[in-house]
N, C-alpha and C. Protein backbone atom coordinates (compact mmCIF):
# COMPACT_ATOMS: atom_id res chain seq x y z
N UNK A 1 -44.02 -15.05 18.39
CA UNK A 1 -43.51 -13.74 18.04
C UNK A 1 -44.29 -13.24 16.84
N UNK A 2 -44.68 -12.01 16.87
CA UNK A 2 -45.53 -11.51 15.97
C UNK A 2 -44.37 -10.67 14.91
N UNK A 3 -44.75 -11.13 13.83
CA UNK A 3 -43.40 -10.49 12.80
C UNK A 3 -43.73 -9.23 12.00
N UNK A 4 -45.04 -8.57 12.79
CA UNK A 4 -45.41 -7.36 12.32
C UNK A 4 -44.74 -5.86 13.51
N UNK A 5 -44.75 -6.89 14.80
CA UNK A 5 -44.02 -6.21 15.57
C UNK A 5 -42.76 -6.40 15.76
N UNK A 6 -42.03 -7.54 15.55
CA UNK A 6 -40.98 -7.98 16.20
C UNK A 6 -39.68 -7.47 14.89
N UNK A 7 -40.04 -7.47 13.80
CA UNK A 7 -39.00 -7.40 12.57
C UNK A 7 -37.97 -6.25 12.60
N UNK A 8 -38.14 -5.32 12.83
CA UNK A 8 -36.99 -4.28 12.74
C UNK A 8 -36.16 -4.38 14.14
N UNK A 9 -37.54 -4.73 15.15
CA UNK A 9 -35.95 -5.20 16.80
C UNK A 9 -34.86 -6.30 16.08
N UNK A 10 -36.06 -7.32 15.54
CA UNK A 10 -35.16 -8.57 15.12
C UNK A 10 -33.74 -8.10 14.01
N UNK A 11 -34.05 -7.52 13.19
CA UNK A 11 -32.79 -7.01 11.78
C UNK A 11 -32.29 -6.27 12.68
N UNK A 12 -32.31 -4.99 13.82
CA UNK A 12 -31.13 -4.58 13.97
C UNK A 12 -30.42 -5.05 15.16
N UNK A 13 -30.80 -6.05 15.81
CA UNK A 13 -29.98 -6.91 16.73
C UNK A 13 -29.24 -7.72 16.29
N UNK A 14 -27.40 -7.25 16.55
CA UNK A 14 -26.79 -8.16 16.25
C UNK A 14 -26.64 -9.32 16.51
N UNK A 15 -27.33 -9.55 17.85
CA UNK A 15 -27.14 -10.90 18.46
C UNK A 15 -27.78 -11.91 17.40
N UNK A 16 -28.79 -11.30 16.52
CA UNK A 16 -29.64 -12.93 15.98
C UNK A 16 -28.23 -12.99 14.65
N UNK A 17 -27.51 -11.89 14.05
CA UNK A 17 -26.44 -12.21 13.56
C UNK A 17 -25.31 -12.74 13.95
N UNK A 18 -25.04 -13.39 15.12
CA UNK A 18 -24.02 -13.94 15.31
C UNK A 18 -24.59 -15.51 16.20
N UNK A 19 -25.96 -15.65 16.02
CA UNK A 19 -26.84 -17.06 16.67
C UNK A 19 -26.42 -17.92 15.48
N UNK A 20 -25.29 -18.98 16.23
CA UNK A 20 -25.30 -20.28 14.99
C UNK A 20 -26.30 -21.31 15.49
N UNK A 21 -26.92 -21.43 16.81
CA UNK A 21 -27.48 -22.81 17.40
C UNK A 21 -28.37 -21.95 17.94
N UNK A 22 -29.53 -22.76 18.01
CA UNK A 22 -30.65 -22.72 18.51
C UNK A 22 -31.29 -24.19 18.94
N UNK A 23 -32.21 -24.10 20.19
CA UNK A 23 -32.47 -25.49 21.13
C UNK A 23 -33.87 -25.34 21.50
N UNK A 24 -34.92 -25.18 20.76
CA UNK A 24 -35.96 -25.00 21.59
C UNK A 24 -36.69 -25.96 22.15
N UNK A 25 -37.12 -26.16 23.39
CA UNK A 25 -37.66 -27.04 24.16
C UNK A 25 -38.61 -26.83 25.07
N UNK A 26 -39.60 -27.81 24.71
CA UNK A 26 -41.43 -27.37 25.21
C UNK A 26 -41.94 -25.96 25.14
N UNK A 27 -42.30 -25.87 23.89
CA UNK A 27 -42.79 -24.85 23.80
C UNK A 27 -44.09 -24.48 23.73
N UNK A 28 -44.99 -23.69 24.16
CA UNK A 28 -46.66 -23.50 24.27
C UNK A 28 -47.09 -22.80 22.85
N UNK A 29 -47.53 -22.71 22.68
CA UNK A 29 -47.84 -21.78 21.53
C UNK A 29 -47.25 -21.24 19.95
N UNK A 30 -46.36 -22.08 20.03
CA UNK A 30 -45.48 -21.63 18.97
C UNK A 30 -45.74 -22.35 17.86
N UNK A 31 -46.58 -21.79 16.77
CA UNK A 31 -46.98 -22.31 15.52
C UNK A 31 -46.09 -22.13 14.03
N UNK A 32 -44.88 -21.64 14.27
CA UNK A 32 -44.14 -21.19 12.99
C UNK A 32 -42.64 -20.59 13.82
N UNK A 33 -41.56 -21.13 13.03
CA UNK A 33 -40.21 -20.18 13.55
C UNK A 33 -39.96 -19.41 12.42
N UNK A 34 -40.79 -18.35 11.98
CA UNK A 34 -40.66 -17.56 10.61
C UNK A 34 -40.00 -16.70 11.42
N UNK A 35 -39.26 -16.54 12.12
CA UNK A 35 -38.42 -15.05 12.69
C UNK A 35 -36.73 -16.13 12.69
N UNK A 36 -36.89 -16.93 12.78
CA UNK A 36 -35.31 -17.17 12.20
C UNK A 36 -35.01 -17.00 11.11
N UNK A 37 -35.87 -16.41 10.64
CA UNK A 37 -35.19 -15.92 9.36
C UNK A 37 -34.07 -14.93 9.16
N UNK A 38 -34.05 -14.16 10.16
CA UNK A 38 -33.20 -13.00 11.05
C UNK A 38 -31.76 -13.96 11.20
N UNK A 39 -31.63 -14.87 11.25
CA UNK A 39 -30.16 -15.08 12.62
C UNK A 39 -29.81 -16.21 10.91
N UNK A 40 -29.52 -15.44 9.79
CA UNK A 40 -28.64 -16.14 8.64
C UNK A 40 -27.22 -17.05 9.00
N UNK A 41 -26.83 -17.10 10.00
CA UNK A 41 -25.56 -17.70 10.57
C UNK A 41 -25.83 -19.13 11.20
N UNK A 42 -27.58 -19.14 10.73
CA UNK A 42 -27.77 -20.51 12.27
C UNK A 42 -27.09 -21.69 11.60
N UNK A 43 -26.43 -22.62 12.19
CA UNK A 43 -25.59 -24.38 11.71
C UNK A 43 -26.35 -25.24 12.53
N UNK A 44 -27.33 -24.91 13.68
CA UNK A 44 -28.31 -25.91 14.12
C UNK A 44 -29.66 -25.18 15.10
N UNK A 45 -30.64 -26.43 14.36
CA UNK A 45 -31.87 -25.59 14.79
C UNK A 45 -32.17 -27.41 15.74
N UNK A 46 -32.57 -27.28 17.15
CA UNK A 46 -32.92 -28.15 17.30
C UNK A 46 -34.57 -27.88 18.03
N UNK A 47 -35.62 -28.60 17.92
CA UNK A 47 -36.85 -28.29 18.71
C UNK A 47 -37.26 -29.63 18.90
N UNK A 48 -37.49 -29.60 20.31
CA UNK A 48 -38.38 -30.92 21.16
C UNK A 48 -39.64 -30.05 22.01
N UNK A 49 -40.72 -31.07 21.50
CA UNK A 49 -41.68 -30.96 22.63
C UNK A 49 -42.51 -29.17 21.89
N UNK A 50 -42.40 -28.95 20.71
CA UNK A 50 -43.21 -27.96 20.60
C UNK A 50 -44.68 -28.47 19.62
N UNK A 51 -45.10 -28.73 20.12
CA UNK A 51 -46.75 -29.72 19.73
C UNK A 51 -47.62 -28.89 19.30
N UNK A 52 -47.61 -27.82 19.67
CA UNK A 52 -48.45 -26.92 18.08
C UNK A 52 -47.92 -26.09 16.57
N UNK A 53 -46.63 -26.92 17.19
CA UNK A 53 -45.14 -25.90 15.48
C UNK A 53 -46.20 -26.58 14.47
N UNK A 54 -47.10 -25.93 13.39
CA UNK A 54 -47.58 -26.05 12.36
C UNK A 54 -46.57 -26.05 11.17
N UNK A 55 -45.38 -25.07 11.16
CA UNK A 55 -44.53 -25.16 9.95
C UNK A 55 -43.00 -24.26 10.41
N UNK A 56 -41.89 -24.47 9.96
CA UNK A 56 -40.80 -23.81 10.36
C UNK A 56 -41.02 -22.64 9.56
N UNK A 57 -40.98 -22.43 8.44
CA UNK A 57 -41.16 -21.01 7.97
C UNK A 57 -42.99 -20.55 7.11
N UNK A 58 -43.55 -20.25 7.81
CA UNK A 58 -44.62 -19.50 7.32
C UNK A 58 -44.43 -18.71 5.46
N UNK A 59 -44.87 -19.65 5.03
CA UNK A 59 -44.49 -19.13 3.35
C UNK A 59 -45.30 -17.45 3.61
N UNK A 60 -46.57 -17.44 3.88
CA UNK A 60 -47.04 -15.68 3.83
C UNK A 60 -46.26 -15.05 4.44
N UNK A 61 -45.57 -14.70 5.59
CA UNK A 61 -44.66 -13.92 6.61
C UNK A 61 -43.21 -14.09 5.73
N UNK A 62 -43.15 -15.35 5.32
CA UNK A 62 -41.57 -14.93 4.21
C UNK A 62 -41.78 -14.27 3.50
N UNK A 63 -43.07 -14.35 2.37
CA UNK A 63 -43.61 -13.54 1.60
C UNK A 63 -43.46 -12.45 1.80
N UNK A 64 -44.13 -11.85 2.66
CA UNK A 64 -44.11 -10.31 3.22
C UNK A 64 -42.99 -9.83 3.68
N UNK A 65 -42.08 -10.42 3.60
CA UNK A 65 -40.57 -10.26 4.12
C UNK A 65 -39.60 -9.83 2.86
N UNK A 66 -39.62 -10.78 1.99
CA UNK A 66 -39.33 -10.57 0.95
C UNK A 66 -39.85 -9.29 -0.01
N UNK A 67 -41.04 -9.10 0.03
CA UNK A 67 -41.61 -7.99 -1.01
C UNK A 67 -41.29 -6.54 0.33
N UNK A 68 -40.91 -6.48 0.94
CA UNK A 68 -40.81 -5.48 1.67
C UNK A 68 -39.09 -5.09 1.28
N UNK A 69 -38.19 -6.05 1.06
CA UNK A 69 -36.83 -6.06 0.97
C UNK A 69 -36.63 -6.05 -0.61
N UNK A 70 -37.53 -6.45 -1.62
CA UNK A 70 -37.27 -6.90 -2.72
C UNK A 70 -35.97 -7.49 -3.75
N UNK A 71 -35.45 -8.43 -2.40
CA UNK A 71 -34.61 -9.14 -3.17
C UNK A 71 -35.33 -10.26 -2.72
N UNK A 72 -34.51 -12.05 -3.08
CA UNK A 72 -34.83 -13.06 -2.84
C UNK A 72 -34.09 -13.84 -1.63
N UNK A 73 -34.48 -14.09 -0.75
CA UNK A 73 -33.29 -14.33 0.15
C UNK A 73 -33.46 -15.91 0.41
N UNK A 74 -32.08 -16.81 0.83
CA UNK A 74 -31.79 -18.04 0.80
C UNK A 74 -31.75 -17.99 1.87
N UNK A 75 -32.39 -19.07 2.74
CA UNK A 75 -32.62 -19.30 4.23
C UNK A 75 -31.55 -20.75 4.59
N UNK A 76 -30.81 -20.23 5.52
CA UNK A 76 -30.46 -21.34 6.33
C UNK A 76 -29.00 -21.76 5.44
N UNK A 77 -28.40 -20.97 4.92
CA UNK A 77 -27.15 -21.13 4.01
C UNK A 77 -26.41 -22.25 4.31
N UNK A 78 -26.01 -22.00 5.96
CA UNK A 78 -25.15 -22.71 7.04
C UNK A 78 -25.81 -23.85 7.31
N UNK A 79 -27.07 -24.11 7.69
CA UNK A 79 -27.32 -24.83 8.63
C UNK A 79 -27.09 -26.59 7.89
N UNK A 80 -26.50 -27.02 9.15
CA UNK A 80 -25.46 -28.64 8.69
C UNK A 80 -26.64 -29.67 9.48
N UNK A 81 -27.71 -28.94 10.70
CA UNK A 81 -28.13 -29.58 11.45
C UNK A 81 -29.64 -29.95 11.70
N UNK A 82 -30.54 -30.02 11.45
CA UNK A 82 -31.77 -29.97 11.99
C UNK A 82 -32.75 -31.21 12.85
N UNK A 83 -33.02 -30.89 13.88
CA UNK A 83 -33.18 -32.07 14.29
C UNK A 83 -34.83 -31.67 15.61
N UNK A 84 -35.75 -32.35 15.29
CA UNK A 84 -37.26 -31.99 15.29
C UNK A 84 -37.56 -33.19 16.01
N UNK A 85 -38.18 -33.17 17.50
CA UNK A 85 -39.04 -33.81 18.22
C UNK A 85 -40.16 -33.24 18.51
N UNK A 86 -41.64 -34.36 18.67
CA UNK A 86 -42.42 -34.27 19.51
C UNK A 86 -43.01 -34.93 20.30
């Protein structure tokens, strides 16, 4: 997901506000989950089988997230769970 396009669908969909769980499994291409940054409610992130995830949050794309909002925002308040295969 490109977070130059995807960011304002992502903030005004309530659905990523009410996503506590997330399951991702075999994924192609996916080098960063910097768009959960959107769904503040998540209590579990689980990912198997995504073999090119380079990093869960992209520090530049938070960056740019942040100076666009100019407050500081705390990621993952909730989350009780995380649990990472590859």
């Amino acid at each position: 997901i490109k977070m130059d396009i995807t960011r304002s669908i992502i903030r005004s969909s309530a659905w990523f506000l009410s996503l506590s769980h997330i399951n991702l499994m075999i994924c192609k291409g996916v080098r960063d989950l910097t768009w959960l940054m959107f769904a503040p409610n998540l209590t579990m992130i689980s990912v198997d089988g995504a073999y090119e995830l380079e990093e869960i949050i992209s520090k530049e794309k938070a960056n740019d997230v942040g100076e666009e909002e100019e407050a500081e925002v705390v990621l993952f308040q909730k989350l009780s769970w995380l649990i990472y295969q590859s």
